[in-house]
Protein backbone atom coordinates (compact mmCIF):
# COMPACT_ATOMS: atom_id res chain seq x y z
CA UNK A 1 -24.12 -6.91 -14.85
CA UNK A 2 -20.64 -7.35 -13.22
CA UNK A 3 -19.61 -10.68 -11.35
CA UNK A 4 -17.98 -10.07 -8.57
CA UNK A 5 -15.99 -13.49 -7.05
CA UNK A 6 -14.35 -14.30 -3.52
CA UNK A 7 -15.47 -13.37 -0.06
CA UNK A 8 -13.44 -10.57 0.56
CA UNK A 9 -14.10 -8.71 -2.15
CA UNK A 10 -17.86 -9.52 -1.89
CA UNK A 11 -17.84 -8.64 1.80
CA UNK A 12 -16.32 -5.11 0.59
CA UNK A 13 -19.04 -4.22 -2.57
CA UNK A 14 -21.90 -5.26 0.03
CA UNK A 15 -19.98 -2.28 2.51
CA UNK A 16 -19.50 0.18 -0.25
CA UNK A 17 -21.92 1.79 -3.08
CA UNK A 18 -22.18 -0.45 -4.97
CA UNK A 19 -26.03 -2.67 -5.99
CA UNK A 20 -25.82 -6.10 -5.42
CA UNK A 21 -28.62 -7.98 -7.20
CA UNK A 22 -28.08 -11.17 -6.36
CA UNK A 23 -25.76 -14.11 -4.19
CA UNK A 24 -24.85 -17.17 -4.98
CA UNK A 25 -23.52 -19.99 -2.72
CA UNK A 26 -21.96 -23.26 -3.28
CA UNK A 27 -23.53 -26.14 -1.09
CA UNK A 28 -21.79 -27.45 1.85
CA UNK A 29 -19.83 -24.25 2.31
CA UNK A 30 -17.46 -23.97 5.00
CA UNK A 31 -18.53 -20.82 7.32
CA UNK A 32 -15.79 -17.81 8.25
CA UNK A 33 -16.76 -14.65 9.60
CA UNK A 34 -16.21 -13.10 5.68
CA UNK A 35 -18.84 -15.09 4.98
CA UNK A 36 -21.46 -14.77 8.03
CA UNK A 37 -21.33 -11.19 7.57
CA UNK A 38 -22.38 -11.79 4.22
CA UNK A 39 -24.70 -13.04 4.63
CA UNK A 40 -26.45 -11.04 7.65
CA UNK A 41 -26.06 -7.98 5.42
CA UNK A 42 -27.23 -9.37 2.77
CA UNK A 43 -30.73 -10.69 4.36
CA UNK A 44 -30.75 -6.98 6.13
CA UNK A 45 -30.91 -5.68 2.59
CA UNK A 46 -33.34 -8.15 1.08
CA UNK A 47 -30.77 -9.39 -1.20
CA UNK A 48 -31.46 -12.92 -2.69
CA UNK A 49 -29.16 -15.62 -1.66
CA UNK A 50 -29.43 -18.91 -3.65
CA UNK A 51 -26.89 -22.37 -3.19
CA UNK A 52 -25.98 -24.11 -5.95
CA UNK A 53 -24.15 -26.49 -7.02
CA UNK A 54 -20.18 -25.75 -7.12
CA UNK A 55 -19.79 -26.89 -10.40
CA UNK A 56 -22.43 -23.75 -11.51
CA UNK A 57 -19.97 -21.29 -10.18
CA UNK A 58 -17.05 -22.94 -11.69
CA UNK A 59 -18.64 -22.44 -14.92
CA UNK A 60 -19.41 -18.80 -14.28
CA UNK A 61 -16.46 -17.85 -12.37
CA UNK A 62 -14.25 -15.62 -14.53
CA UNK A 63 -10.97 -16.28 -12.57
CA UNK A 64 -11.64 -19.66 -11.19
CA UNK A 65 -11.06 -18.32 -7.53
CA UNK A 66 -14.42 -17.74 -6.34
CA UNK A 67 -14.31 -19.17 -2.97
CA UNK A 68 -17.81 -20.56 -3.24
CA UNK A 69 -19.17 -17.20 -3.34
CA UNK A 70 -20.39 -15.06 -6.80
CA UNK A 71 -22.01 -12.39 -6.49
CA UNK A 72 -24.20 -10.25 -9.49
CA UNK A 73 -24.36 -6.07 -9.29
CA UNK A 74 -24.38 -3.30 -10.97
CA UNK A 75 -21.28 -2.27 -13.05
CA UNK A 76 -18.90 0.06 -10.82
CA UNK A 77 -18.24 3.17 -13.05
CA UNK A 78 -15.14 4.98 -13.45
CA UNK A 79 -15.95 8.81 -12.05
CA UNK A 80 -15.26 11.75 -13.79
CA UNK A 81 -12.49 14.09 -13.52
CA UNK A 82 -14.30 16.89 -12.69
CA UNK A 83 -16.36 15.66 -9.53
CA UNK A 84 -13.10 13.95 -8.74
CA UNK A 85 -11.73 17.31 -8.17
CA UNK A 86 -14.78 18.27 -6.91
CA UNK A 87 -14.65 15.61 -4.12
CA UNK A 88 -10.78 16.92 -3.29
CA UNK A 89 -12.65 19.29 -1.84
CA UNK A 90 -13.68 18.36 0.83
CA UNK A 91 -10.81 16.48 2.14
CA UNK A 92 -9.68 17.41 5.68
CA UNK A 93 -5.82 17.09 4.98
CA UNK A 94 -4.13 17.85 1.70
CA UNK A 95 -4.97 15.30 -0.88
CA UNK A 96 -2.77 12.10 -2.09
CA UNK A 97 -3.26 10.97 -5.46
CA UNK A 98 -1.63 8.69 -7.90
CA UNK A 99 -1.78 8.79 -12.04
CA UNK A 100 -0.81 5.88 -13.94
CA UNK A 101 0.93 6.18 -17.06
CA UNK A 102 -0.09 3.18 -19.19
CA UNK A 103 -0.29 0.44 -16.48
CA UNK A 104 -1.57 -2.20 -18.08
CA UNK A 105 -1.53 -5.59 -15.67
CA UNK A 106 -4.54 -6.11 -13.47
CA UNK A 107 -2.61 -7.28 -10.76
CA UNK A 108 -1.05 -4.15 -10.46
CA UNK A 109 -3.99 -2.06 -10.73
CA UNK A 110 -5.52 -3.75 -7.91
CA UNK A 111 -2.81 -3.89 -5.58
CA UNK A 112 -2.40 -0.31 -6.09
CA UNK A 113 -5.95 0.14 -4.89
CA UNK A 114 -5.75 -1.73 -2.20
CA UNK A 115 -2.54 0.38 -0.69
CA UNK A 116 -4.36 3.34 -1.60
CA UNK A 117 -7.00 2.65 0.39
CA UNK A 118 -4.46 1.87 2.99
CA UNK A 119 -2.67 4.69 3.29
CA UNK A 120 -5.80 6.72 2.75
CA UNK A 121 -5.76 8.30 -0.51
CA UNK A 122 -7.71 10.04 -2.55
CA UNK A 123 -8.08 8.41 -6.07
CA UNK A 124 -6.09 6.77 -8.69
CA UNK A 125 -5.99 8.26 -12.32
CA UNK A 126 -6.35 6.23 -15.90
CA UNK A 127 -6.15 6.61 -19.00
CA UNK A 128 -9.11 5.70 -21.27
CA UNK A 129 -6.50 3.88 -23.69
CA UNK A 130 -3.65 2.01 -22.89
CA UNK A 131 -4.64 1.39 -19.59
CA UNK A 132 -6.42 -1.69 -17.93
CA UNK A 133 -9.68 -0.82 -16.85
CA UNK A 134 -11.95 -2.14 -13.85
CA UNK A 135 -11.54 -5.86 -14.65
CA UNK A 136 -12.74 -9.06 -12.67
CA UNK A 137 -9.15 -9.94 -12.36
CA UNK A 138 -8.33 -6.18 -10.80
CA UNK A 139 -11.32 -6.06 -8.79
CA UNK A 140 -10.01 -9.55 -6.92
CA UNK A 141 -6.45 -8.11 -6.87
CA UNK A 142 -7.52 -5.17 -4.64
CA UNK A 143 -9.47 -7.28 -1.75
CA UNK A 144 -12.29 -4.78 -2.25
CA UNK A 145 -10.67 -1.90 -2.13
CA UNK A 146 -12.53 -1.29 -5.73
CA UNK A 147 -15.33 -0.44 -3.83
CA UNK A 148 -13.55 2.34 -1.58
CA UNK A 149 -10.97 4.18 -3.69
CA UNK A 150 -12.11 6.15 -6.77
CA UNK A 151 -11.05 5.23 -9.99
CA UNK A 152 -10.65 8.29 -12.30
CA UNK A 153 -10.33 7.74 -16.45
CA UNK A 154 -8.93 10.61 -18.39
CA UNK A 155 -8.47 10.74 -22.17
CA UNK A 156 -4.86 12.34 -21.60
CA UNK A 157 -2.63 12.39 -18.63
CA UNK A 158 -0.80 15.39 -19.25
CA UNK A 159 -4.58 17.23 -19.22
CA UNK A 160 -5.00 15.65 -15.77
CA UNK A 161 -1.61 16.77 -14.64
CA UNK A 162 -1.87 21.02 -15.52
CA UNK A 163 -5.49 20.22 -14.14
CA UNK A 164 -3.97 19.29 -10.87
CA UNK A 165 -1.28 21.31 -10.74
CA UNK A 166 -4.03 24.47 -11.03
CA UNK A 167 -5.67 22.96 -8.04
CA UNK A 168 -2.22 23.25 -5.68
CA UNK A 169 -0.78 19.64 -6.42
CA UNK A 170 3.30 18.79 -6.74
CA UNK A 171 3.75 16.28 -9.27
CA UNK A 172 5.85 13.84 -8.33
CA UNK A 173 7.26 11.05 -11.29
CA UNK A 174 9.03 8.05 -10.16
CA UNK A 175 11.82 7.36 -12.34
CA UNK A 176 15.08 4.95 -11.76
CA UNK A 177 17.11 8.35 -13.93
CA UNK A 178 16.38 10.81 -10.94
CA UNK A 179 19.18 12.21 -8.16
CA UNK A 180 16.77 12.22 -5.53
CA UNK A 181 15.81 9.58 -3.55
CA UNK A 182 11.87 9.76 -2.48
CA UNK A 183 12.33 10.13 1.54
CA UNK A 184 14.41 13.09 0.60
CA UNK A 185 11.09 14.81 -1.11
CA UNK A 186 8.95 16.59 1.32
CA UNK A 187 5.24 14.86 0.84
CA UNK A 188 3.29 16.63 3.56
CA UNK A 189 1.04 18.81 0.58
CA UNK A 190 -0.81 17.89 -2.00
CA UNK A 191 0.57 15.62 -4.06
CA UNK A 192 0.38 13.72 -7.30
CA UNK A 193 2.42 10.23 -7.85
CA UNK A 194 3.12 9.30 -11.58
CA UNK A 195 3.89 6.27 -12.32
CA UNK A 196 4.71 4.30 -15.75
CA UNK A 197 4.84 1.07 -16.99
CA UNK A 198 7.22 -1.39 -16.03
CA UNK A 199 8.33 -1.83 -19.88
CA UNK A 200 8.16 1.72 -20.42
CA UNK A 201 8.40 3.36 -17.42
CA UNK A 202 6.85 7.75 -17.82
CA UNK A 203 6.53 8.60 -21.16
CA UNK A 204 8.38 11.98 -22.41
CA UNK A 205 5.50 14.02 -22.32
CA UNK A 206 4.30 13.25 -19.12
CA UNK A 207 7.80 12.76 -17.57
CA UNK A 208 8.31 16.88 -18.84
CA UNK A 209 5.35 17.95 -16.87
CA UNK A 210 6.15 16.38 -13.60
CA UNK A 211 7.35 19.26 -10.89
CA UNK A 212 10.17 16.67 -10.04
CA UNK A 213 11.51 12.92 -10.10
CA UNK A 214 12.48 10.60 -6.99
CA UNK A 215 13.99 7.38 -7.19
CA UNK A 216 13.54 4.26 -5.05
CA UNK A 217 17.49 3.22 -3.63
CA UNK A 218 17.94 0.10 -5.08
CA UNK A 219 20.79 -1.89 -2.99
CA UNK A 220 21.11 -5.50 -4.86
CA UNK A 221 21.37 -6.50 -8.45
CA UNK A 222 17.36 -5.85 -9.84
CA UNK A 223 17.64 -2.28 -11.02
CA UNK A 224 13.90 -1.40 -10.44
CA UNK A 225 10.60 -2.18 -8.45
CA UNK A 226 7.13 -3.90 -9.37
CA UNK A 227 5.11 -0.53 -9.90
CA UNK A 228 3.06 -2.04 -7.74
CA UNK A 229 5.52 -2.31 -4.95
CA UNK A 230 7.00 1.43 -5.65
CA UNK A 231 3.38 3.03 -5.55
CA UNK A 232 2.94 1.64 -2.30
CA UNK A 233 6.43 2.87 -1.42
CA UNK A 234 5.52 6.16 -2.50
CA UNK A 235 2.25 6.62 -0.90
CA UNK A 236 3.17 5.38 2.16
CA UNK A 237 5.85 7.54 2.53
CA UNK A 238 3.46 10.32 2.07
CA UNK A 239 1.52 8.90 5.32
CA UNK A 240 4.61 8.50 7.20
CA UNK A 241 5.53 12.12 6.79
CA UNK A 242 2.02 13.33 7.55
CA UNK A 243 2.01 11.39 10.97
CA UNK A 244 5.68 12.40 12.02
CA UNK A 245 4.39 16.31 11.55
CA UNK A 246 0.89 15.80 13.29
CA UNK A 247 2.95 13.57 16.01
């Protein structure tokens, strides 16, 4: 059973497919809206609600940010490659995706999925090793957005990229070593963001396979981004592209 902590990212589980089981409030709790719709969906559903005592959440609370609300549901599963691309589909413009090449720090993780689900794209790719997986401390990080954006685990990166490059996708690798800068790159098709580590950056291997790198201009003395910060960059680009051509 996962515990899932906060309102927001409560709020977004009870919205998305995901089982909740069971609430839990602290007493004396101070109402928002996050909160009142909580609660309305979860008596819609039937789902138990029980107050307690904030000290019993403390004690249970992974993260210690729980906002006097925990929540217990049903583990949220990594999908499969396969009915990712399956799901690709169906999508009514050409697909955005972004592969992760050993990105390790929940933080990051989650604040990728949350611009993801931002901009509107289609999944984020993992690898089984090396990688952080779907944490309590990534699941806060991306203010639900867990709950919205697939998260796809691979046993090798390079397998998902030929995979998606059969299925019509540019690869795209961000890397501080490239000419181009990334507004130069035309993003309206399917594409494919890799990104690395910030230690490590794209491995060889995967950096080989890529169709082509783009760089983020860097204008002041810090020589690279939080991948974090140049994912967003990335996709978001891609959406600002797509709207100037539909415009």
């Amino acid at each position: 059973m996962d515990i899932i902590e906060g309102r927001n990212p409560i709020l977004e589980a009870l919205r998305g497919r995901r089982r909740i089981k069971r609430i839990l409030l602290a007493k004396a709790l101070r109402e928002s809206d996050a909160l009142k719709e909580i609660k309305r969906i979860a008596r819609e559903r039937e789902i138990p609600i029980k107050v307690v005592d904030r000290k019993e959440l403390d004690s249970i609370s992974h993260l210690k940010a729980h906002q006097g609300v925990v929540a217990y549901a049903e583990p949220l599963s990594p999908i499969s490659f396969n009915d990712f691309l399956i799901s690709l589909k169906g999508e009514k413009e050409p697909p955005v995706v972004l592969l992760l090449d050993e990105v390790t720090d929940p933080q990051n993780l989650g604040s990728l999925m949350r611009s993801a689900d931002a901009v509107g794209a289609s999944g984020i790719v993992i690898t089984r090793r090396r990688s952080v997986g779907l944490t309590p401390a990534v699941v806060k990080a991306s203010a639900g957005a867990v709950e919205h954006i697939p998260l796809v685990q691979v046993g090798n990166l390079v397998y998902a990229i030929e995979r998606l490059k059969g299925e019509g996708f540019w690869i795209i690798g961000g890397s501080t070593n490239a000419k181009d800068a990334y507004f130069e790159a035309d993003l309206k098709g399917r594409v494919a963001f890799v990104l690395g580590s910030e230690g490590k950056g794209l491995s060889r291997l995967v950096e080989q396979r890529c169709d082509f790198l783009v760089r983020i201009p860097m204008h002041g003395k810090i020589s690279s981004l939080n991948v974090a910060v140049a994912g967003a960059l990335l996709m978001y680009e891609a959406r600002r592209q797509r709207m100037v051509a539909n415009s």
